[in-house]
Protein backbone atom coordinates (compact mmCIF):
# COMPACT_ATOMS: atom_id res chain seq x y z
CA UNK A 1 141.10 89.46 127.01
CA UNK A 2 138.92 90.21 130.22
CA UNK A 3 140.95 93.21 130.81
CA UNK A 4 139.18 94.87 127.39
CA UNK A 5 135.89 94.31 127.92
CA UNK A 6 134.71 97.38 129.47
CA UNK A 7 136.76 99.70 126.66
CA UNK A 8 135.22 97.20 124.42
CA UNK A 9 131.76 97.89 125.20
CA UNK A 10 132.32 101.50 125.70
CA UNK A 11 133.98 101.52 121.91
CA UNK A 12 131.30 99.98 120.55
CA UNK A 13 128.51 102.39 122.12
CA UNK A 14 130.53 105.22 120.64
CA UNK A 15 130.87 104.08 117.44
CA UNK A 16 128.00 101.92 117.42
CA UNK A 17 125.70 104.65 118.33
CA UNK A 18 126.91 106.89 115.69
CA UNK A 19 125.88 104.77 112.88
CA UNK A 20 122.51 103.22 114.88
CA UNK A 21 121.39 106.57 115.63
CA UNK A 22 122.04 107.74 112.05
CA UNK A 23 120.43 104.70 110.18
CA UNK A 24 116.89 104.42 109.07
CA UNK A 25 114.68 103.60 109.96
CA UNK A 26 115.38 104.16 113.45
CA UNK A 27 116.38 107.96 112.85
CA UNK A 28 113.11 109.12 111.62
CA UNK A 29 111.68 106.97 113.85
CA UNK A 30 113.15 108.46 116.78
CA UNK A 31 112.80 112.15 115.34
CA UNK A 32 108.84 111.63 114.93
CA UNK A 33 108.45 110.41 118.33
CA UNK A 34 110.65 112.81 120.19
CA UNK A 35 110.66 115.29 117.90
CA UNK A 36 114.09 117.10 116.42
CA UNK A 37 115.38 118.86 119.46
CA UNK A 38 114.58 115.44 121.64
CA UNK A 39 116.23 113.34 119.06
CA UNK A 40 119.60 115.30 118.68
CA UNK A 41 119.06 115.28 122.88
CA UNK A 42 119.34 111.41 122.99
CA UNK A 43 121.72 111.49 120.59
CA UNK A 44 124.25 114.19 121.61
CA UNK A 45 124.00 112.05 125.47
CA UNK A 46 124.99 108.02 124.13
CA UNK A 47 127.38 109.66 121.96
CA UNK A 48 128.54 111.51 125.14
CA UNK A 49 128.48 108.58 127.35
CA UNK A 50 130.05 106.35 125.00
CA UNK A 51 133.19 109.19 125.00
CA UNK A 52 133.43 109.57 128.68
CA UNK A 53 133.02 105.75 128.99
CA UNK A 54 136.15 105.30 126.28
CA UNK A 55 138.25 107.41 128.18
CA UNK A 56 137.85 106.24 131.53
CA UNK A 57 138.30 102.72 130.50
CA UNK A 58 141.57 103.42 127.94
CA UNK A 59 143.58 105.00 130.86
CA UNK A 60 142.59 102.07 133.00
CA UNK A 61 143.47 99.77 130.57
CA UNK A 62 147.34 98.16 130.13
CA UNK A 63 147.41 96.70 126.53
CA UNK A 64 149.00 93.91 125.53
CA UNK A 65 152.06 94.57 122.90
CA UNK A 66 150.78 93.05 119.28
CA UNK A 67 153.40 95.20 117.04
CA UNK A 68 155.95 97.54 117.61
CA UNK A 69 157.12 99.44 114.32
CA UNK A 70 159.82 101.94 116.50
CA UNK A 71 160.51 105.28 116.02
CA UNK A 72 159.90 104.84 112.49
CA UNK A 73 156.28 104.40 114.18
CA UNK A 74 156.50 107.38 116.30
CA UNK A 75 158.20 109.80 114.21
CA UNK A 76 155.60 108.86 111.46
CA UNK A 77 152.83 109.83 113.48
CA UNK A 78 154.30 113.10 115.06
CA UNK A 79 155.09 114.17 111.65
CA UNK A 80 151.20 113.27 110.16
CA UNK A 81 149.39 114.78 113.43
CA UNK A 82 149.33 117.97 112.21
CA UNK A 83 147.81 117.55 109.48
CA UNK A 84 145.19 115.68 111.19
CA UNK A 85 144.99 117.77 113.87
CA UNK A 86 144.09 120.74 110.72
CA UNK A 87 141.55 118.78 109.33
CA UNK A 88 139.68 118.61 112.25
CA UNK A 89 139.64 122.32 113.20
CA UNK A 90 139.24 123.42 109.69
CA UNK A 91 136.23 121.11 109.21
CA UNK A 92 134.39 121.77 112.28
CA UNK A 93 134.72 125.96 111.47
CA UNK A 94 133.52 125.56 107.74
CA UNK A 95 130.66 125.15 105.77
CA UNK A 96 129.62 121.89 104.52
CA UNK A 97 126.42 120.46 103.58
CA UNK A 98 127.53 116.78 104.55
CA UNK A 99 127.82 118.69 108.17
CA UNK A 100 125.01 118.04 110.32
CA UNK A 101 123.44 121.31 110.61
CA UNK A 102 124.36 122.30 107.30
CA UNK A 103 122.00 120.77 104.97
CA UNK A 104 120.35 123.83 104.34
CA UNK A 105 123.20 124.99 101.59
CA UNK A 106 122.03 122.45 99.38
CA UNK A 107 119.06 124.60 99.36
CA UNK A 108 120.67 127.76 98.52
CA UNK A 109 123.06 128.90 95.58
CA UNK A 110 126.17 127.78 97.75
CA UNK A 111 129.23 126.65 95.59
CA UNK A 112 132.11 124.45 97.21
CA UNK A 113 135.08 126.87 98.86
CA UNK A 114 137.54 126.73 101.32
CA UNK A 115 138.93 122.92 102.89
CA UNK A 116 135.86 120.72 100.88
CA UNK A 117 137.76 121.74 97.61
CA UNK A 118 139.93 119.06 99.43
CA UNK A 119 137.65 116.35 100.53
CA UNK A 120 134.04 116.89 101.23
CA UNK A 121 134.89 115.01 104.84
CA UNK A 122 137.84 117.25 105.89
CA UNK A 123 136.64 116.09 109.89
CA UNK A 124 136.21 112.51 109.44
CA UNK A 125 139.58 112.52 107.60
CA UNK A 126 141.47 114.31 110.40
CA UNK A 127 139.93 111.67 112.63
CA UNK A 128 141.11 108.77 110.84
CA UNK A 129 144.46 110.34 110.24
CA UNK A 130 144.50 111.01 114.17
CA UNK A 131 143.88 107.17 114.61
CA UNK A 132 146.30 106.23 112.00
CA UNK A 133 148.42 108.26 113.68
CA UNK A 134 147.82 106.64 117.13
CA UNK A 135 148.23 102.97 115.80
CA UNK A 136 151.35 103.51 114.23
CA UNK A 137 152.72 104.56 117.43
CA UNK A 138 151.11 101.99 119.51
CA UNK A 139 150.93 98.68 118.72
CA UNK A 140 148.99 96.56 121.57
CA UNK A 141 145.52 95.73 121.95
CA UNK A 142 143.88 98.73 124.10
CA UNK A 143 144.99 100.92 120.91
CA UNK A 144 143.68 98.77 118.42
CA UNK A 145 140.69 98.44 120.17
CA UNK A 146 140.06 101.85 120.25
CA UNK A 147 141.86 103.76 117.16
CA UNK A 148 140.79 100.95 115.15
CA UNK A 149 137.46 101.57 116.46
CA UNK A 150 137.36 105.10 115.72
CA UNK A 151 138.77 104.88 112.30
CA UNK A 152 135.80 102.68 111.77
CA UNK A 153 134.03 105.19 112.56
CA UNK A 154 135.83 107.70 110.76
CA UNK A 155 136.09 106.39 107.32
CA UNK A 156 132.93 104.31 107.43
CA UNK A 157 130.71 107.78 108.32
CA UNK A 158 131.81 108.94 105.29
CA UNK A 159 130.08 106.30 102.74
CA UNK A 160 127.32 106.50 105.31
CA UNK A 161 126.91 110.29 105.59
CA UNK A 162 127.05 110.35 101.69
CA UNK A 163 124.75 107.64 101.17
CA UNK A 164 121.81 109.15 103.82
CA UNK A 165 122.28 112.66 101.85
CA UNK A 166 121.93 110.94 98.40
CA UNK A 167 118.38 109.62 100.01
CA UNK A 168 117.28 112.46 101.23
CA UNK A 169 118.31 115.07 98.91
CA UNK A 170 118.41 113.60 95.46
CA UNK A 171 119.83 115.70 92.65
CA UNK A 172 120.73 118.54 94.72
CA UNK A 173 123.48 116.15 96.61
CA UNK A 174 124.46 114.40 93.52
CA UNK A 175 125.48 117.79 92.01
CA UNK A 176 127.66 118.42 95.22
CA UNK A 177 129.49 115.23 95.03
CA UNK A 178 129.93 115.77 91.36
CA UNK A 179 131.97 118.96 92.08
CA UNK A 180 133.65 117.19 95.56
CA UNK A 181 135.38 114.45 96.62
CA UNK A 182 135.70 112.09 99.40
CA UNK A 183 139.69 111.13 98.71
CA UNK A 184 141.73 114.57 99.03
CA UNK A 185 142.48 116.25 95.97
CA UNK A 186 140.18 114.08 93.48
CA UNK A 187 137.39 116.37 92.74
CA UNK A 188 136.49 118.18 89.68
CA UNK A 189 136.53 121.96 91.60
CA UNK A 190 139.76 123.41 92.35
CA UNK A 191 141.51 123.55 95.40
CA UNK A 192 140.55 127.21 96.88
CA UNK A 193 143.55 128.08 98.82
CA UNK A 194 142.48 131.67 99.34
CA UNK A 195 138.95 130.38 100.89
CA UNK A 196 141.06 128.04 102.98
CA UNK A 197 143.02 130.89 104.31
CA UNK A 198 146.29 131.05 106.90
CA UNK A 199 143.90 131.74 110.32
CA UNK A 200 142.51 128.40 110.71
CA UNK A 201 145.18 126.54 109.53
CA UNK A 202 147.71 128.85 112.53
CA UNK A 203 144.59 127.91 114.79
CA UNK A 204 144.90 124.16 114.19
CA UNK A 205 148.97 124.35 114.91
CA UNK A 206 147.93 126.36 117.94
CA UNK A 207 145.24 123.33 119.27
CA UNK A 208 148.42 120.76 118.37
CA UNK A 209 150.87 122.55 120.13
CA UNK A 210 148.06 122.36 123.37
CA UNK A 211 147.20 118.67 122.34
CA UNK A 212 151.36 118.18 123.19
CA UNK A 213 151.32 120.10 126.43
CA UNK A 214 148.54 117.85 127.66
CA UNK A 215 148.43 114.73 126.19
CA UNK A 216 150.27 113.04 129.28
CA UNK A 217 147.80 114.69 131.88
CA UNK A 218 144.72 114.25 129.73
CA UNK A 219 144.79 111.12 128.77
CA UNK A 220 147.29 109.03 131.54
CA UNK A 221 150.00 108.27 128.16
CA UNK A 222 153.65 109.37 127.28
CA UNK A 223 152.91 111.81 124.12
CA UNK A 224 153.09 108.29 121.17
């Protein structure tokens, strides 16, 4: 158990920081006193150290078998990265007002189009797929530690994200939940596959096809 301390600590300032650094009162706390650009500063660095941290300490790390599902595991994953791995790319290059950043559109006369016509969290769900993904293919403790960590992360920032909008915006966010969803395919505006597009979704298969090349390098682990 010794052996997971460090990834343990550096898991929990990751994910930890994400939702302490997002909560109130401590967020407009820490926005008032360092102002906006200082804040997203502070924030942008833990979140930053906490990564780097994680890393380091998960390819130093030998885990300790807890499951082992096969290549029923394995072949599960490879066939549900991509999807993930689309997600992620689409929601990071669209626009969504439950993006940081992007809270202005609930301002404006912005209707939902493109990959939030799927889920109004198209990036935390490719993150949580991705650790899904990661624990189906490996079942000892240094992944559970950390994929279960992340998905944590990735599916709890969703209620929280939602919840911090409804607080600060009211109406105005109500109306956009009303017309999205956060499970795929359950809201009340239709998917828009032409907003959605074939670029970003070739784009994603391109960053999955790199994530293949390099996983061994990158990260010190045989592709799942």
């Amino acid at each position: 158990m010794n052996a997971y301390l460090p990834l343990l600590a550096a898991v929990s300032v990751f994910v930890g920081g994400h939702f302490l650094f997002s909560a109130d009162p401590l967020r407009p706390f820490l926005v008032k006193t360092l102002g906006e650009k200082g804040f997203l500063a502070a924030y942008s660095l833990v979140a930053l150290a906490g990564l780097v941290a994680t890393v380091v300490c998960f390819r130093g790390v030998v885990g300790q078998p807890l499951w082992n599902l096969g290549g029923l595991g394995r072949h599960a994953a490879m066939a549900l990265m991509p999807f993930a791995v689309m997600l992620v790319v689409l929601g990071v290059s669209s626009p969504n007002p439950a993006a940081q950043g992007n809270e202005r559109l609930l301002e404006e006369a912005w209707q939902p189009s493109g990959i939030v016509t799927i889920t109004r969290h198209p990036f935390l769900w490719g993150t949580g797929l991705w650790s899904i993904c990661h624990l189906l293919a490996n079942g000892n403790g240094a992944a559970l530690i950390l994929f279960g960590g992340m998905g944590i992360l990735s599916f709890g920032g969703m209620f929280a994200i939602d919840g911090k909008r409804w607080r600060q915006y009211g109406q105005r966010w109500i109306r956009y939940a009303q017309g999205t969803s956060v499970l795929p395919f359950a809201g009340a505006t239709p998917v828009d596959w032409r907003g959605i597009g074939w670029a970003k979704p070739m784009l994603a298969l391109v960053v999955y096809a790199c994530i293949v090349a390099l996983h061994g390098w990158a990260f010190n682990r045989p592709l799942m």
